[in-house]
C-alpha atoms as a PDB file:
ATOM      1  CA  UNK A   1      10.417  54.840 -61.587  1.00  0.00           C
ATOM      2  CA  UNK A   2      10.115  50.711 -61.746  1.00  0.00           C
ATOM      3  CA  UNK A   3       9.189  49.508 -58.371  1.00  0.00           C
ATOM      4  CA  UNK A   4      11.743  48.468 -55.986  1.00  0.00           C
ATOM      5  CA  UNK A   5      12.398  44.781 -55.273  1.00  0.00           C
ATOM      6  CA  UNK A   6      10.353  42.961 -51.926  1.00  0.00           C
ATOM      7  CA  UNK A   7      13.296  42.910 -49.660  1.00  0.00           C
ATOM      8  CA  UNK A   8      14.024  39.831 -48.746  1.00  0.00           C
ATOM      9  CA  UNK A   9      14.701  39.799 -44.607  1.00  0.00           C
ATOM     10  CA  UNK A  10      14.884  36.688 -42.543  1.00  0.00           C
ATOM     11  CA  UNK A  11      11.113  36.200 -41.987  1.00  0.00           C
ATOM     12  CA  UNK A  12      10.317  36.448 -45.436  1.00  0.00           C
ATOM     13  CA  UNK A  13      12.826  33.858 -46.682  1.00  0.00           C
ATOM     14  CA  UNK A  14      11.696  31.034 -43.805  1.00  0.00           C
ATOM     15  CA  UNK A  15       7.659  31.760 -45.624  1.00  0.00           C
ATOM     16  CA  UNK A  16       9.503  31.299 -48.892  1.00  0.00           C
ATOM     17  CA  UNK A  17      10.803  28.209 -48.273  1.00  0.00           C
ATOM     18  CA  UNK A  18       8.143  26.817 -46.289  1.00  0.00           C
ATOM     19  CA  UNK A  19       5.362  27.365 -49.021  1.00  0.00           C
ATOM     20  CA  UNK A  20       7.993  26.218 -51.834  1.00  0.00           C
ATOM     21  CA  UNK A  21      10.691  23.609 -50.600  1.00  0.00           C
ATOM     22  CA  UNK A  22      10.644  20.901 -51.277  1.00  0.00           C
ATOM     23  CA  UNK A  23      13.789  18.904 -50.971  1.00  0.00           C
ATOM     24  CA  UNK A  24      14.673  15.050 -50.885  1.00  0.00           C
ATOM     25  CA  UNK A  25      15.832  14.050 -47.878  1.00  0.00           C
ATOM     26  CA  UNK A  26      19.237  13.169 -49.171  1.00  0.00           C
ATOM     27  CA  UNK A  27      19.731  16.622 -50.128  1.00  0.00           C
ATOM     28  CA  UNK A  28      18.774  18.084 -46.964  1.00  0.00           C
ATOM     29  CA  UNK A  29      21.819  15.521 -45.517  1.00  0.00           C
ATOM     30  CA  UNK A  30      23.666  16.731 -47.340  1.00  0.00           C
ATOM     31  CA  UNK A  31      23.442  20.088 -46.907  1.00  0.00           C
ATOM     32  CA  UNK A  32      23.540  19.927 -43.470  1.00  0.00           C
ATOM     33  CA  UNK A  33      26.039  17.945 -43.625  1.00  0.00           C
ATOM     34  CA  UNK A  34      28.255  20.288 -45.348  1.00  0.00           C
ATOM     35  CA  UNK A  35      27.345  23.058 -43.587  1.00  0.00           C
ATOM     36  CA  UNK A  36      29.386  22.361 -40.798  1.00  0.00           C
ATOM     37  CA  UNK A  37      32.580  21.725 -42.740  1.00  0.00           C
ATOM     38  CA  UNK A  38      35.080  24.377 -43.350  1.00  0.00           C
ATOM     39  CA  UNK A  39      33.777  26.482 -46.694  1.00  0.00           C
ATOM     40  CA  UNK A  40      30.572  25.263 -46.371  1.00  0.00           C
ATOM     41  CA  UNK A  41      29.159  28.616 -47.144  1.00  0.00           C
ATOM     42  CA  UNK A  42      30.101  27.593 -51.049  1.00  0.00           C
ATOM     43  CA  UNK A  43      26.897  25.739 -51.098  1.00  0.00           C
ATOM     44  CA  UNK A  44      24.109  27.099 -53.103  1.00  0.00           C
ATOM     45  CA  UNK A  45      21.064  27.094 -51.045  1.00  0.00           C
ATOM     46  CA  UNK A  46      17.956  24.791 -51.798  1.00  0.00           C
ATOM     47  CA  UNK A  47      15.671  26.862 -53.319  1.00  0.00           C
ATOM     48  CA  UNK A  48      18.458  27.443 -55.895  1.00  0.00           C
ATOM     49  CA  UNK A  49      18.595  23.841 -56.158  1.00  0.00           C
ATOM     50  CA  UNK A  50      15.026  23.381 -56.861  1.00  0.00           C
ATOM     51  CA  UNK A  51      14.688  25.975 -59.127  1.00  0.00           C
ATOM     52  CA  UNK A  52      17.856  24.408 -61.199  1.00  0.00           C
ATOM     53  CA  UNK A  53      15.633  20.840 -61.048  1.00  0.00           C
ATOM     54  CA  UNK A  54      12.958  22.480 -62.643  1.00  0.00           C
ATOM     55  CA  UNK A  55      15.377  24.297 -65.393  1.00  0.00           C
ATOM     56  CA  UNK A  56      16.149  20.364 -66.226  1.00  0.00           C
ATOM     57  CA  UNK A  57      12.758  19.582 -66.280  1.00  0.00           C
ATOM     58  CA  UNK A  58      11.431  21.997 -68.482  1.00  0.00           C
ATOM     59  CA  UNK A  59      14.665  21.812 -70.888  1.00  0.00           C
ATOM     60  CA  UNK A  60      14.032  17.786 -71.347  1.00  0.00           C
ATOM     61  CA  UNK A  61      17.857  17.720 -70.628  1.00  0.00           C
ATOM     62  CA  UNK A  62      20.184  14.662 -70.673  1.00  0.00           C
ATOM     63  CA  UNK A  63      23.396  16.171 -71.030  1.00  0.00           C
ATOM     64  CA  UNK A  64      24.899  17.902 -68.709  1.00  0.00           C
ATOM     65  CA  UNK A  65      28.247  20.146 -67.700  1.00  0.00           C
ATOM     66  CA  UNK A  66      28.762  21.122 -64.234  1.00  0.00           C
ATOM     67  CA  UNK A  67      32.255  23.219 -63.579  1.00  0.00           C
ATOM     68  CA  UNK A  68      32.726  23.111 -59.759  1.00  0.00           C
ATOM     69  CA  UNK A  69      31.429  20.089 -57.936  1.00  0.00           C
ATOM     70  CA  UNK A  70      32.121  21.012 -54.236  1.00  0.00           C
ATOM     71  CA  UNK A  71      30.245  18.550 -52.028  1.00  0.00           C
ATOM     72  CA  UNK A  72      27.894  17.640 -54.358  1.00  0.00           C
ATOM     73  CA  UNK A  73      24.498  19.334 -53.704  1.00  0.00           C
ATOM     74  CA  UNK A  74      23.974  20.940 -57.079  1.00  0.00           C
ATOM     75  CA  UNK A  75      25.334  17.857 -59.396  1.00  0.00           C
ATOM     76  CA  UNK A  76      22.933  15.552 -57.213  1.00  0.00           C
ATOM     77  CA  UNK A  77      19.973  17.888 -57.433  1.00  0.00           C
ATOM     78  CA  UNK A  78      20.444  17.658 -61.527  1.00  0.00           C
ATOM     79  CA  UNK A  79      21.267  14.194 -61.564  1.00  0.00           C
ATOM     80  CA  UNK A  80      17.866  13.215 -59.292  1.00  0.00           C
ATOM     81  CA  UNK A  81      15.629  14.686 -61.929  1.00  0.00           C
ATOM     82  CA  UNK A  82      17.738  13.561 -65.346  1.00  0.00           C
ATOM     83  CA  UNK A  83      16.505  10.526 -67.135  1.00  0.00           C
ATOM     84  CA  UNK A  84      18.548   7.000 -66.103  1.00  0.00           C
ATOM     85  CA  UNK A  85      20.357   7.740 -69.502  1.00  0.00           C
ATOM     86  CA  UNK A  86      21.615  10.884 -68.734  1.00  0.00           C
ATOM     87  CA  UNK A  87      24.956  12.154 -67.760  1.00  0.00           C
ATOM     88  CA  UNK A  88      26.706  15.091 -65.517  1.00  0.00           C
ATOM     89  CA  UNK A  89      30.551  15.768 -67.161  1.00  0.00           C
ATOM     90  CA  UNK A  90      31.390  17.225 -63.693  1.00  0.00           C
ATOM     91  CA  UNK A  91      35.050  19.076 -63.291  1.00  0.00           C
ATOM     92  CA  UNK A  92      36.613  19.764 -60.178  1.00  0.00           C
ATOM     93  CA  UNK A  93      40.232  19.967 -58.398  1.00  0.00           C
ATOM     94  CA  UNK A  94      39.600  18.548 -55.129  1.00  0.00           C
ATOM     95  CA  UNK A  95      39.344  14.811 -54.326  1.00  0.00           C
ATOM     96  CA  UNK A  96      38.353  15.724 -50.313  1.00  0.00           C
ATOM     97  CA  UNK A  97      35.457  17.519 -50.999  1.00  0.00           C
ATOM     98  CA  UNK A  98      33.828  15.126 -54.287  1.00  0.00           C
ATOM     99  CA  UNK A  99      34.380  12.473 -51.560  1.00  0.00           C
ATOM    100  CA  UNK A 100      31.541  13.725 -49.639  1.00  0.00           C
ATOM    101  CA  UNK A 101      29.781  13.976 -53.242  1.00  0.00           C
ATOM    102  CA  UNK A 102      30.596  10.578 -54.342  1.00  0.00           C
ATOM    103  CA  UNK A 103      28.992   9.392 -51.105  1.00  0.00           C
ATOM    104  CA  UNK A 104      25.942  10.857 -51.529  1.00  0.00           C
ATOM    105  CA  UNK A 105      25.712  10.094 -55.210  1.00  0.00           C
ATOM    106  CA  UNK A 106      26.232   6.618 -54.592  1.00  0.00           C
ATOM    107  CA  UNK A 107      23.348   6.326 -51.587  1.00  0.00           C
ATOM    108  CA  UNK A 108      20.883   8.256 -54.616  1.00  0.00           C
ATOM    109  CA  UNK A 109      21.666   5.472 -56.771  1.00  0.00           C
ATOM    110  CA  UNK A 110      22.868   8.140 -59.621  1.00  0.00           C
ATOM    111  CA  UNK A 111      26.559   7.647 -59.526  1.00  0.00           C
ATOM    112  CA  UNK A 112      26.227   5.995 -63.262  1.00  0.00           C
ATOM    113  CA  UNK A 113      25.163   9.396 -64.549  1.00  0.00           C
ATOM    114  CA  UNK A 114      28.323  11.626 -62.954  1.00  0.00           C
ATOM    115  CA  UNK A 115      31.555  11.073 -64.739  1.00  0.00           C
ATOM    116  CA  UNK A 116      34.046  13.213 -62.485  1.00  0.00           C
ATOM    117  CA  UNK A 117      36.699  15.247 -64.112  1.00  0.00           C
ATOM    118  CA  UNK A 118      39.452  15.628 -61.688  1.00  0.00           C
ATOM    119  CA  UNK A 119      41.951  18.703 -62.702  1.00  0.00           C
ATOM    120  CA  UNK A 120      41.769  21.876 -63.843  1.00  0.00           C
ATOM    121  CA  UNK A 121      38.388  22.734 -64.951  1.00  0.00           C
ATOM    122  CA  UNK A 122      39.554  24.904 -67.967  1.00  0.00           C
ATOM    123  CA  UNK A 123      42.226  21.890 -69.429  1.00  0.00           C
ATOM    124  CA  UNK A 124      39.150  19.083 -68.811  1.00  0.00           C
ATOM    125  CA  UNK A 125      36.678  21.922 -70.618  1.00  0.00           C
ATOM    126  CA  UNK A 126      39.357  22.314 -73.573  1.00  0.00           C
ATOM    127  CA  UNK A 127      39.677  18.499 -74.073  1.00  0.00           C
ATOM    128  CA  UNK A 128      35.860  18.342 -74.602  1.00  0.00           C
ATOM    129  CA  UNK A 129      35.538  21.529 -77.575  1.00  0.00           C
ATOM    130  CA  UNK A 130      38.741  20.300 -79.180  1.00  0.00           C
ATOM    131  CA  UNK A 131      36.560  17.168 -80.380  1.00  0.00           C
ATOM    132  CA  UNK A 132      33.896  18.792 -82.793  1.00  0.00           C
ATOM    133  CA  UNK A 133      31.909  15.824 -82.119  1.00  0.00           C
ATOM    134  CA  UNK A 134      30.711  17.515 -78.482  1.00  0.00           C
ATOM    135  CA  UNK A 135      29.858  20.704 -80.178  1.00  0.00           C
ATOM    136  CA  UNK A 136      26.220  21.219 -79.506  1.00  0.00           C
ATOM    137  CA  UNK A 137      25.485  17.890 -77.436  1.00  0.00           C
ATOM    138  CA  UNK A 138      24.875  19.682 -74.066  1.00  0.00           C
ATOM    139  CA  UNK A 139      21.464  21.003 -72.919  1.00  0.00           C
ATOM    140  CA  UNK A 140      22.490  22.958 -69.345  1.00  0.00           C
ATOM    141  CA  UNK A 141      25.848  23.667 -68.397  1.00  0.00           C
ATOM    142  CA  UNK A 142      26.154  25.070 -64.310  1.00  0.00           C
ATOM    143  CA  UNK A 143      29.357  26.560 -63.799  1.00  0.00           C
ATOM    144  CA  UNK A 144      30.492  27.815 -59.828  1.00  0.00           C
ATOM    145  CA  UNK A 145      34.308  27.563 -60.065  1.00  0.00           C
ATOM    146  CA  UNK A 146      37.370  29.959 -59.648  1.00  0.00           C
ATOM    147  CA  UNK A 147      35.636  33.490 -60.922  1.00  0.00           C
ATOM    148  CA  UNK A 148      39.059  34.282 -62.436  1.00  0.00           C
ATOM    149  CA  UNK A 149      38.337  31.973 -65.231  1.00  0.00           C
ATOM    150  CA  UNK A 150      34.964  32.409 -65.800  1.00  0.00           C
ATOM    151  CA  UNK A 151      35.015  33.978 -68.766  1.00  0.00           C
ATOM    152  CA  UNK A 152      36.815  31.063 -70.329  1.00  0.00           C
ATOM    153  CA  UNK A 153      34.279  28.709 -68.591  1.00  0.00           C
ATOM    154  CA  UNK A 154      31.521  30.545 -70.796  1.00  0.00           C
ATOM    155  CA  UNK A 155      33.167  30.719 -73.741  1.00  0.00           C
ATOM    156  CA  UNK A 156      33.774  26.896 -73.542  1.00  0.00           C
ATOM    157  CA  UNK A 157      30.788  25.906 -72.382  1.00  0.00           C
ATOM    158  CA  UNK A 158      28.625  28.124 -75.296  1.00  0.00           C
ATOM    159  CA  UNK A 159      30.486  26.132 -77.984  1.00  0.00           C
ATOM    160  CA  UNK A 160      28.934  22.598 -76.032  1.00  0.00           C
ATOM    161  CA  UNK A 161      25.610  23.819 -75.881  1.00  0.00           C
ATOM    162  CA  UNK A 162      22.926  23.385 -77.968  1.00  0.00           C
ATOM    163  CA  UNK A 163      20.771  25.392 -79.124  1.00  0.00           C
ATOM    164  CA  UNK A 164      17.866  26.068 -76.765  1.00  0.00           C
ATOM    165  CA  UNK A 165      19.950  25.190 -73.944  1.00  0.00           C
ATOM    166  CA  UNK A 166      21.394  27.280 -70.740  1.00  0.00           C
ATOM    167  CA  UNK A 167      24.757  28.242 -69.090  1.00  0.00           C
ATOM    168  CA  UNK A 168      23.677  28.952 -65.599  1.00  0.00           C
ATOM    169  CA  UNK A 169      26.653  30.608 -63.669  1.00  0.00           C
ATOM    170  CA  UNK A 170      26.658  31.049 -59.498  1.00  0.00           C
ATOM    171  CA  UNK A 171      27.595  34.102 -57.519  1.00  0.00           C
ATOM    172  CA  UNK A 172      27.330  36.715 -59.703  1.00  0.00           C
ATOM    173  CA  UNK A 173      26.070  39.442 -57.718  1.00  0.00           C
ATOM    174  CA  UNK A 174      29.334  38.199 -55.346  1.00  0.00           C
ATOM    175  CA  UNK A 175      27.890  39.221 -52.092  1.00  0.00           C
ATOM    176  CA  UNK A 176      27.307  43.024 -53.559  1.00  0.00           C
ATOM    177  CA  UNK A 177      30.462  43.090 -54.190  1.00  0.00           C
ATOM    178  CA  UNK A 178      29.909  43.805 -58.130  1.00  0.00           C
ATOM    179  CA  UNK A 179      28.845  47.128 -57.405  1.00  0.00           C
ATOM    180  CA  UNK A 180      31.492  47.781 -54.350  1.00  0.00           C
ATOM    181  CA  UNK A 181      34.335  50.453 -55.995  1.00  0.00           C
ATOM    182  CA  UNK A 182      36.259  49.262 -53.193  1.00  0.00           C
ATOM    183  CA  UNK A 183      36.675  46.040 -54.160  1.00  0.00           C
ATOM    184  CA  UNK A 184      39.066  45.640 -57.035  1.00  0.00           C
ATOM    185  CA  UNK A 185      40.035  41.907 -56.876  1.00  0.00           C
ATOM    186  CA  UNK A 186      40.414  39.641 -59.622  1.00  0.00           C
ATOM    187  CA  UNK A 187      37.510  37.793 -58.458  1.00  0.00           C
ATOM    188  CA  UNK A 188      35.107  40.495 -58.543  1.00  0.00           C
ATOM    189  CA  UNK A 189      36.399  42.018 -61.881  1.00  0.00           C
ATOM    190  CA  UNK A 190      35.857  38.730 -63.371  1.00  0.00           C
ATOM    191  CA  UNK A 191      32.568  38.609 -62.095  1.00  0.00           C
ATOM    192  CA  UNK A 192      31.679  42.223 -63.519  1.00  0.00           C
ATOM    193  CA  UNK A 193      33.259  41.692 -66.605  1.00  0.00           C
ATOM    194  CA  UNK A 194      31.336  38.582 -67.484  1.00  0.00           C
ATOM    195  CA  UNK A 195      28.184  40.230 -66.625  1.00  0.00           C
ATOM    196  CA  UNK A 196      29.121  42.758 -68.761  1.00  0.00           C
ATOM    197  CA  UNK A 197      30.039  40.358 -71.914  1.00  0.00           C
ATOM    198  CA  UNK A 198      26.625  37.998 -71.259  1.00  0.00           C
ATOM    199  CA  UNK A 199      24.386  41.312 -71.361  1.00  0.00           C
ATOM    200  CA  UNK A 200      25.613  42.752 -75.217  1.00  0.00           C
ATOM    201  CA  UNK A 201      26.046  38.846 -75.995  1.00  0.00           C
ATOM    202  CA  UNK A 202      23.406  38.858 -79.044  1.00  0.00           C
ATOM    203  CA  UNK A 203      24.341  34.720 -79.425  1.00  0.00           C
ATOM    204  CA  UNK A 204      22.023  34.140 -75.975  1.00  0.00           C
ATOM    205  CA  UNK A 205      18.576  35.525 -74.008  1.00  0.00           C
ATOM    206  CA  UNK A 206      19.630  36.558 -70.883  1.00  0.00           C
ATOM    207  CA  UNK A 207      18.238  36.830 -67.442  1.00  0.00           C
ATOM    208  CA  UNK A 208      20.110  37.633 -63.979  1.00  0.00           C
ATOM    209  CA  UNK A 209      17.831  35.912 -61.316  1.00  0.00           C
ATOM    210  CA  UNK A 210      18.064  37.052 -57.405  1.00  0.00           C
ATOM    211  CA  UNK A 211      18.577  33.533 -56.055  1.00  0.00           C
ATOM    212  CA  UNK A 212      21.368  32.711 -53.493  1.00  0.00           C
ATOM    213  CA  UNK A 213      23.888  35.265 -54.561  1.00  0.00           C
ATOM    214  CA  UNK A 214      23.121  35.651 -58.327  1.00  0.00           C
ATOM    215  CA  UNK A 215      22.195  33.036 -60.906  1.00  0.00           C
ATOM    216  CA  UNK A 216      22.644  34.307 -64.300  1.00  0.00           C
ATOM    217  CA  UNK A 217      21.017  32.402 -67.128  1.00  0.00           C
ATOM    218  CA  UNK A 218      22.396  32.675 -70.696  1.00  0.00           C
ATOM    219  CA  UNK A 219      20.222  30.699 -73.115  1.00  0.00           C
ATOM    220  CA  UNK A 220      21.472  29.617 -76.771  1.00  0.00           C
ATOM    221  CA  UNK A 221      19.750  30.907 -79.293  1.00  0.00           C
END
């Protein structure tokens, strides 16, 4: 039998951060700050935002696709490490909560590299495959939206990608919920669905990392 995985308890994760963390100061504002809105559980956590800095780091990205902006912590954690040149295409509904992201972008001095999308993530993700010209131009693509369309957020997102480059999509271990018979929501069905269609997906290598509450990476091959 494979051995189990370290459980993480409370303990454990303050040692984890403590001999890995390390977050710009902006960031930790940020999240903080957020924190005590309403929803502010949406945020990814900051190891999750490291470990995404890194992902840019390694892929040499300078394209980017982010579908769900929230307040801001994960576009500003890939636009802090992306090349003066480089650009977020970042889609989301709500003009309230990229506020607090527009903020903070602006004090990072990165704003020039975030063109915001307001509207529906799926018409603003349409608008960019229907011109041949973006097929292939993106290197990472982060997408922690609406779970009923995330399917169609993959789909879009593989035809902008390179090859070489990754889709990395949030929540997809939903809390447990994915392996909950009880829950039968369109949420979570989305959610087990798409993990279902990324794992026989022969078109990308595939991993399903245990950070936050699920980060699945689909590379292009």
């Amino acid at each position: 039998m494979p051995r189990q995985p370290t459980q993480i308890t409370e303990p454990l994760y303050d040692y984890l951060l403590s001999v890995t963390l390390r977050e710009p100061d902006l960031l930790k504002r940020l999240r903080e700050e957020t924190a005590s809105m309403p929803g502010g559980g949406m945020q990814i956590p900051p190891e999750q935002g490291q470990f995404m800095r890194l992902l840019i780091k390694m892929l040499g990205a300078r394209r980017t696709l982010e579908v769900g902006v929230f307040t801001g912590y994960s576009s500003l954690s890939v636009a802090l490490v992306l090349p003066d040149d480089g650009q977020i295409i970042a889609c989301d509904v709500s003009d309230e909560y990229t506020s607090v992201a527009r903020r903070y972008w602006q004090a990072a001095g990165v704003a020039h590299k975030i063109d915001l999308r307001l509207g529906p993530a799926v018409d603003t993700l349409a608008e960019l495959v229907a011109d041949e010209a973006n097929h292939g131009t993106f290197d990472f693509a982060f997408i922690d939206a609406d779970k009923s369309n995330y399917a169609t957020y993959y789909d879009h997102a593989f035809k902008l990608l390179r090859r070489g480059g990754i889709i990395a999509i949030d929540n997809v271990l939903w809390g447990g919920g994915v392996i909950d018979d009880t829950h039968q929501d369109e949420d979570t069905l989305a959610i087990r669905a798409l993990n279902q269609q990324i794992h026989k997906d022969d078109r990308v290598d595939m991993s399903l990392v245990p950070i936050g509450d699920g980060l699945m990476l689909a590379r292009k091959r």
